[in-house]
C-alpha atoms as a PDB file:
ATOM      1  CA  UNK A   1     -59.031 126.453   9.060  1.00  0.00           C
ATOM      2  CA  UNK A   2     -60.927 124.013   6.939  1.00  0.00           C
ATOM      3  CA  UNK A   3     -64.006 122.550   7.887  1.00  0.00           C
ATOM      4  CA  UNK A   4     -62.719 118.920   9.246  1.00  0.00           C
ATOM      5  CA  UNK A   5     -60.771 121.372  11.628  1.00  0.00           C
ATOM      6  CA  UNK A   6     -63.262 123.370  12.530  1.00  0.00           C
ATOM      7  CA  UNK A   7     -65.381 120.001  13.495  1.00  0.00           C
ATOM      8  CA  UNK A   8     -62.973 118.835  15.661  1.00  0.00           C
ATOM      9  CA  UNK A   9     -62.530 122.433  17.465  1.00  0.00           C
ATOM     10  CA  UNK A  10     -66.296 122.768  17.979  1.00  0.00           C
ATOM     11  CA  UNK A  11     -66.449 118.802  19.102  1.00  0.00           C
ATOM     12  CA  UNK A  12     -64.073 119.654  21.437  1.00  0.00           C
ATOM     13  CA  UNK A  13     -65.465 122.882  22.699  1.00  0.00           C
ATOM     14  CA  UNK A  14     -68.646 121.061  22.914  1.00  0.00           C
ATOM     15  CA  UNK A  15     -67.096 118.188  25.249  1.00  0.00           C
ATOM     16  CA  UNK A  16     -65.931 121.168  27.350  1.00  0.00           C
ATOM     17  CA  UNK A  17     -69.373 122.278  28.119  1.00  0.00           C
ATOM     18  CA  UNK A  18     -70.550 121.605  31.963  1.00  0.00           C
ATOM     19  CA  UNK A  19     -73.837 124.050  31.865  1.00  0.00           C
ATOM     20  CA  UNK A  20     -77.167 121.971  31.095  1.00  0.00           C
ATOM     21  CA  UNK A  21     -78.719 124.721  30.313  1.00  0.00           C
ATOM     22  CA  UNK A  22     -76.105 126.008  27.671  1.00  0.00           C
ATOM     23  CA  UNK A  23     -76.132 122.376  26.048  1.00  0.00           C
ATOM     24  CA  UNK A  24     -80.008 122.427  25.884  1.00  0.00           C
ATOM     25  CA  UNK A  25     -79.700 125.700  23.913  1.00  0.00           C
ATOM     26  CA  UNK A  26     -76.908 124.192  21.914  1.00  0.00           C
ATOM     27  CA  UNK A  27     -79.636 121.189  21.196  1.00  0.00           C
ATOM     28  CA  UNK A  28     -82.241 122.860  20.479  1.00  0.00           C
ATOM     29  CA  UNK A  29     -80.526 125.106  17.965  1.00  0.00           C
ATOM     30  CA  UNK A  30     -79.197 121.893  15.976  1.00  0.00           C
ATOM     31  CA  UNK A  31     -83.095 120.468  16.401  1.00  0.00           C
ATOM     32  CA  UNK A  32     -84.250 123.535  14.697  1.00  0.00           C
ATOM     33  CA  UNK A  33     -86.048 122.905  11.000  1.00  0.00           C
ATOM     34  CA  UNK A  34     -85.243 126.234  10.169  1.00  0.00           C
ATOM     35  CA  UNK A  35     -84.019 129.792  11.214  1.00  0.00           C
ATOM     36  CA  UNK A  36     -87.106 131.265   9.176  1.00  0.00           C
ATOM     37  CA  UNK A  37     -90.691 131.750  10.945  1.00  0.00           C
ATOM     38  CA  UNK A  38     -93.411 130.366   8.168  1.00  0.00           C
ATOM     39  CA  UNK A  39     -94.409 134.143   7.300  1.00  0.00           C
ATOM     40  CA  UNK A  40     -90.767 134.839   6.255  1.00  0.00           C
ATOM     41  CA  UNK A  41     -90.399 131.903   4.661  1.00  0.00           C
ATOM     42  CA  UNK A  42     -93.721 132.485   3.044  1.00  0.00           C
ATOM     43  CA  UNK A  43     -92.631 136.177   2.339  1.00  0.00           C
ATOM     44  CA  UNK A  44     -89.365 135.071   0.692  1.00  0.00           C
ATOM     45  CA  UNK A  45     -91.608 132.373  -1.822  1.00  0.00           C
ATOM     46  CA  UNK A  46     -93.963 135.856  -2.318  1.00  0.00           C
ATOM     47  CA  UNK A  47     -90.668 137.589  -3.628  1.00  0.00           C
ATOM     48  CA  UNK A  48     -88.923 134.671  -5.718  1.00  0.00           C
ATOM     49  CA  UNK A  49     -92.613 134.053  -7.411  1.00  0.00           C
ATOM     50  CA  UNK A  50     -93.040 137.791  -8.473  1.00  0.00           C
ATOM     51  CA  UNK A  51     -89.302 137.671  -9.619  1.00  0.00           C
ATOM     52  CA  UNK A  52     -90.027 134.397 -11.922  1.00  0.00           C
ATOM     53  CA  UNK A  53     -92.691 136.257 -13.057  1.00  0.00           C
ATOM     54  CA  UNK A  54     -90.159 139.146 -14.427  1.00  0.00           C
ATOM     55  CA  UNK A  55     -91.475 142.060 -11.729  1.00  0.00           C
ATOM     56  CA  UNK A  56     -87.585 143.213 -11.386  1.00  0.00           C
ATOM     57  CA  UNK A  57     -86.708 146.658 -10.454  1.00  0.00           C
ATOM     58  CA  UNK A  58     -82.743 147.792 -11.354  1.00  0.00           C
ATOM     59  CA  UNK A  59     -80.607 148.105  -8.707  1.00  0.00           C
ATOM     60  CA  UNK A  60     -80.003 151.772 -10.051  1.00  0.00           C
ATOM     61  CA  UNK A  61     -83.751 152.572 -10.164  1.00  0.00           C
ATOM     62  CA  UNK A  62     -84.001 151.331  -6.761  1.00  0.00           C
ATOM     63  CA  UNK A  63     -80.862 153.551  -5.381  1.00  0.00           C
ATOM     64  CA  UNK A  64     -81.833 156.356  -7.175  1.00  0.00           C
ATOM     65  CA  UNK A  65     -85.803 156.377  -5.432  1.00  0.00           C
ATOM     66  CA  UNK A  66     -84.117 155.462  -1.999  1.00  0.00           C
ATOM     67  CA  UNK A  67     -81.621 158.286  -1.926  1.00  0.00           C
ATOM     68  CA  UNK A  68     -84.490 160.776  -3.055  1.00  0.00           C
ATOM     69  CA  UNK A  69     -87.195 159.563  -0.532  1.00  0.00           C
ATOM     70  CA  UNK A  70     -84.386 159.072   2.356  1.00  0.00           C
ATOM     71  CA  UNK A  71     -81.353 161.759   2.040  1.00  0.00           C
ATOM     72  CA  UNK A  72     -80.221 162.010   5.041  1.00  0.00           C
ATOM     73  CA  UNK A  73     -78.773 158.194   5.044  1.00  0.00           C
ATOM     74  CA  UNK A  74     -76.422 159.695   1.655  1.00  0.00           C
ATOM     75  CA  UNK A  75     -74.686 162.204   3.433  1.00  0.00           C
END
């Protein structure tokens, strides 16, 4: 289904829709600025900072410490 589609079929589903209170949840989720709480969001600028900044660990290294530290989730 492309997305013109998929417009229409949630316009329509919308239209549908007799519960206030499931249309107020519906408008407050479109009024949203963003899914993110400012301490993730600042958490996520933390991480892409310290990447620009070349602090990279391989995905390898990273694997290989996991599965030492936490063997029982490799079985």
């Amino acid at each position: 289904m492309n997305i013109e589609a998929r417009k229409i079929s949630l316009a329509q589903k919308l239209f549908a829709i007799q519960q206030e209170a499931i249309l107020d949840k519906i408008e407050a989720l479109l009024n949203r600025e963003s899914f993110l709480t400012k301490e993730q969001k600042k958490a996520i600028d933390m991480g892409l900072k310290s990447l620009d900044e070349g602090n990279k660990i391989p995905h390898e290294e990273v694997m290989s410490e996991t599965k030492k530290r936490y063997p029982n989730l490799f079985k």
